[in-house]
C-alpha atoms as a PDB file:
ATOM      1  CA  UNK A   1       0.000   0.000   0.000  1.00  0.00           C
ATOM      2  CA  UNK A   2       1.043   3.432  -1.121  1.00  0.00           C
ATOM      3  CA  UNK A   3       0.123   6.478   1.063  1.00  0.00           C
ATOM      4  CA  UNK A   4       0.731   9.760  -0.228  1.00  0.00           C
ATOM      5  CA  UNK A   5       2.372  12.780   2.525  1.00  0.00           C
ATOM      6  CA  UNK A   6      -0.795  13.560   3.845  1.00  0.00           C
ATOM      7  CA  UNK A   7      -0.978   9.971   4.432  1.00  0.00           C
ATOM      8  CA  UNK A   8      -3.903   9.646   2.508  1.00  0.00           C
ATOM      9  CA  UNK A   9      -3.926   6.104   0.365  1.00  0.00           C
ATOM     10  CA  UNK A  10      -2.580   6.366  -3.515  1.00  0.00           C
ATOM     11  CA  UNK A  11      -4.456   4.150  -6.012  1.00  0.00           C
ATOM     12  CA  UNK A  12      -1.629   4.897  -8.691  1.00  0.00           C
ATOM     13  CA  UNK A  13       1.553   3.718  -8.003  1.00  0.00           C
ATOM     14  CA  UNK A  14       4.825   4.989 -10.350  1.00  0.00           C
ATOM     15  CA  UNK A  15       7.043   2.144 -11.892  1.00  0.00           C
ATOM     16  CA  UNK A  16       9.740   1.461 -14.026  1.00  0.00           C
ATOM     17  CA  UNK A  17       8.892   1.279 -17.499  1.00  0.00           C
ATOM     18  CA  UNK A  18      11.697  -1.259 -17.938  1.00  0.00           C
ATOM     19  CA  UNK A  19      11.809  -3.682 -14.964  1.00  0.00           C
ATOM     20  CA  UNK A  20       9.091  -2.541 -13.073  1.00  0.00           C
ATOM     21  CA  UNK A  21      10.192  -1.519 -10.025  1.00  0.00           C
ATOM     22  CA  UNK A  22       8.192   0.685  -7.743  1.00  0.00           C
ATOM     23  CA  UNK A  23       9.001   4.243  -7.573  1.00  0.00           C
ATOM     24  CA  UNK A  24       7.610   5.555  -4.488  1.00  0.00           C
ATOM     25  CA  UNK A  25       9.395   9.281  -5.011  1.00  0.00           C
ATOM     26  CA  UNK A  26       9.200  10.148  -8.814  1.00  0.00           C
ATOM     27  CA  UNK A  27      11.823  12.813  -7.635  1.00  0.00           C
ATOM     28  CA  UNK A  28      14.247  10.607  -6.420  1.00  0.00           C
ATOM     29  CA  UNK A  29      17.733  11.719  -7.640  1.00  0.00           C
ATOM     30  CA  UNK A  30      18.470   7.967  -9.302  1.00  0.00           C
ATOM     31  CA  UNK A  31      14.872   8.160 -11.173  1.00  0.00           C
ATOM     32  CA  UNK A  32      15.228   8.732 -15.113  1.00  0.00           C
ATOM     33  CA  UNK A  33      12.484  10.327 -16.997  1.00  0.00           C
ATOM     34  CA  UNK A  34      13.045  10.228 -21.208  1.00  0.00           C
ATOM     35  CA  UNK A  35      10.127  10.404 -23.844  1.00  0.00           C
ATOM     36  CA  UNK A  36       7.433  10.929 -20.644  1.00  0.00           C
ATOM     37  CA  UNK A  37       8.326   7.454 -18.994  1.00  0.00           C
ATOM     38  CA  UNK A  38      10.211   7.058 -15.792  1.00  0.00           C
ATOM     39  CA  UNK A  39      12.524   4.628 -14.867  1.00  0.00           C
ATOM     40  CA  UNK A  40      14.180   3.406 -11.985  1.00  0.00           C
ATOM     41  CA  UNK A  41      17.984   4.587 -12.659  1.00  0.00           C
ATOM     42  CA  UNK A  42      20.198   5.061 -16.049  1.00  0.00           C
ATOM     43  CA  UNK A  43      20.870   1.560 -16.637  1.00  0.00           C
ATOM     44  CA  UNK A  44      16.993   0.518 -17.366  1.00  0.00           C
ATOM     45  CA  UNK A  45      17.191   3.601 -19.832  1.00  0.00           C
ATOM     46  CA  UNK A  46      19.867   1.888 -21.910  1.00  0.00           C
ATOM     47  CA  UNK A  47      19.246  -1.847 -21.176  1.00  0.00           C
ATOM     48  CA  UNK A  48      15.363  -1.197 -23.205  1.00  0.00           C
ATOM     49  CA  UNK A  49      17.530   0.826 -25.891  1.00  0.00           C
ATOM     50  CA  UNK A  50      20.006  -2.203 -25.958  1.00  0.00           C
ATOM     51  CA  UNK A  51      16.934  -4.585 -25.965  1.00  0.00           C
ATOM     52  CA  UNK A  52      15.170  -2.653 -28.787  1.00  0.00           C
ATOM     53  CA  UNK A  53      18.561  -2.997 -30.762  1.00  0.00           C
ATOM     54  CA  UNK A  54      19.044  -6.621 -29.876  1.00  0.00           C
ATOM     55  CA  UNK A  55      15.011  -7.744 -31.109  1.00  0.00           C
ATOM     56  CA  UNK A  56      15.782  -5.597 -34.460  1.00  0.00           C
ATOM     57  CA  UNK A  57      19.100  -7.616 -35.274  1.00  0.00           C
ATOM     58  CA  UNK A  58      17.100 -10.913 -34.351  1.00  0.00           C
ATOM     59  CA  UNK A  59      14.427 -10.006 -37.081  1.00  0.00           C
ATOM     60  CA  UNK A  60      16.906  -9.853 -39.924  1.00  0.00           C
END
């Protein structure tokens, strides 16, 4: 359960677009926002570019 600072309960919870790791603080200093999505740190950001790169090679 999420509660937000006025300790009031939060139905939507943040998470990595990648992994899917909660993010309780969107404005935590390891959080990565690119192309509106937020992810959990730096490496998640490159690991789905790496990913996208790795499924495109596959398909040839």
């Amino acid at each position: 359960m999420k509660f937000a600072p006025n300790k009031l309960y939060v139905e939507s919870y943040v998470k990595c677009r990648n992994c899917g790791v909660l993010i309780y603080d969107a404005g935590r200093a390891d959080a990565v926002t690119k192309d509106d999505a937020i992810y959990c740190s730096e490496w998640c950001v490159d690991w789905e570019a790496d990913r996208d790169r790795r499924r495109a090679a596959a398909a040839e």
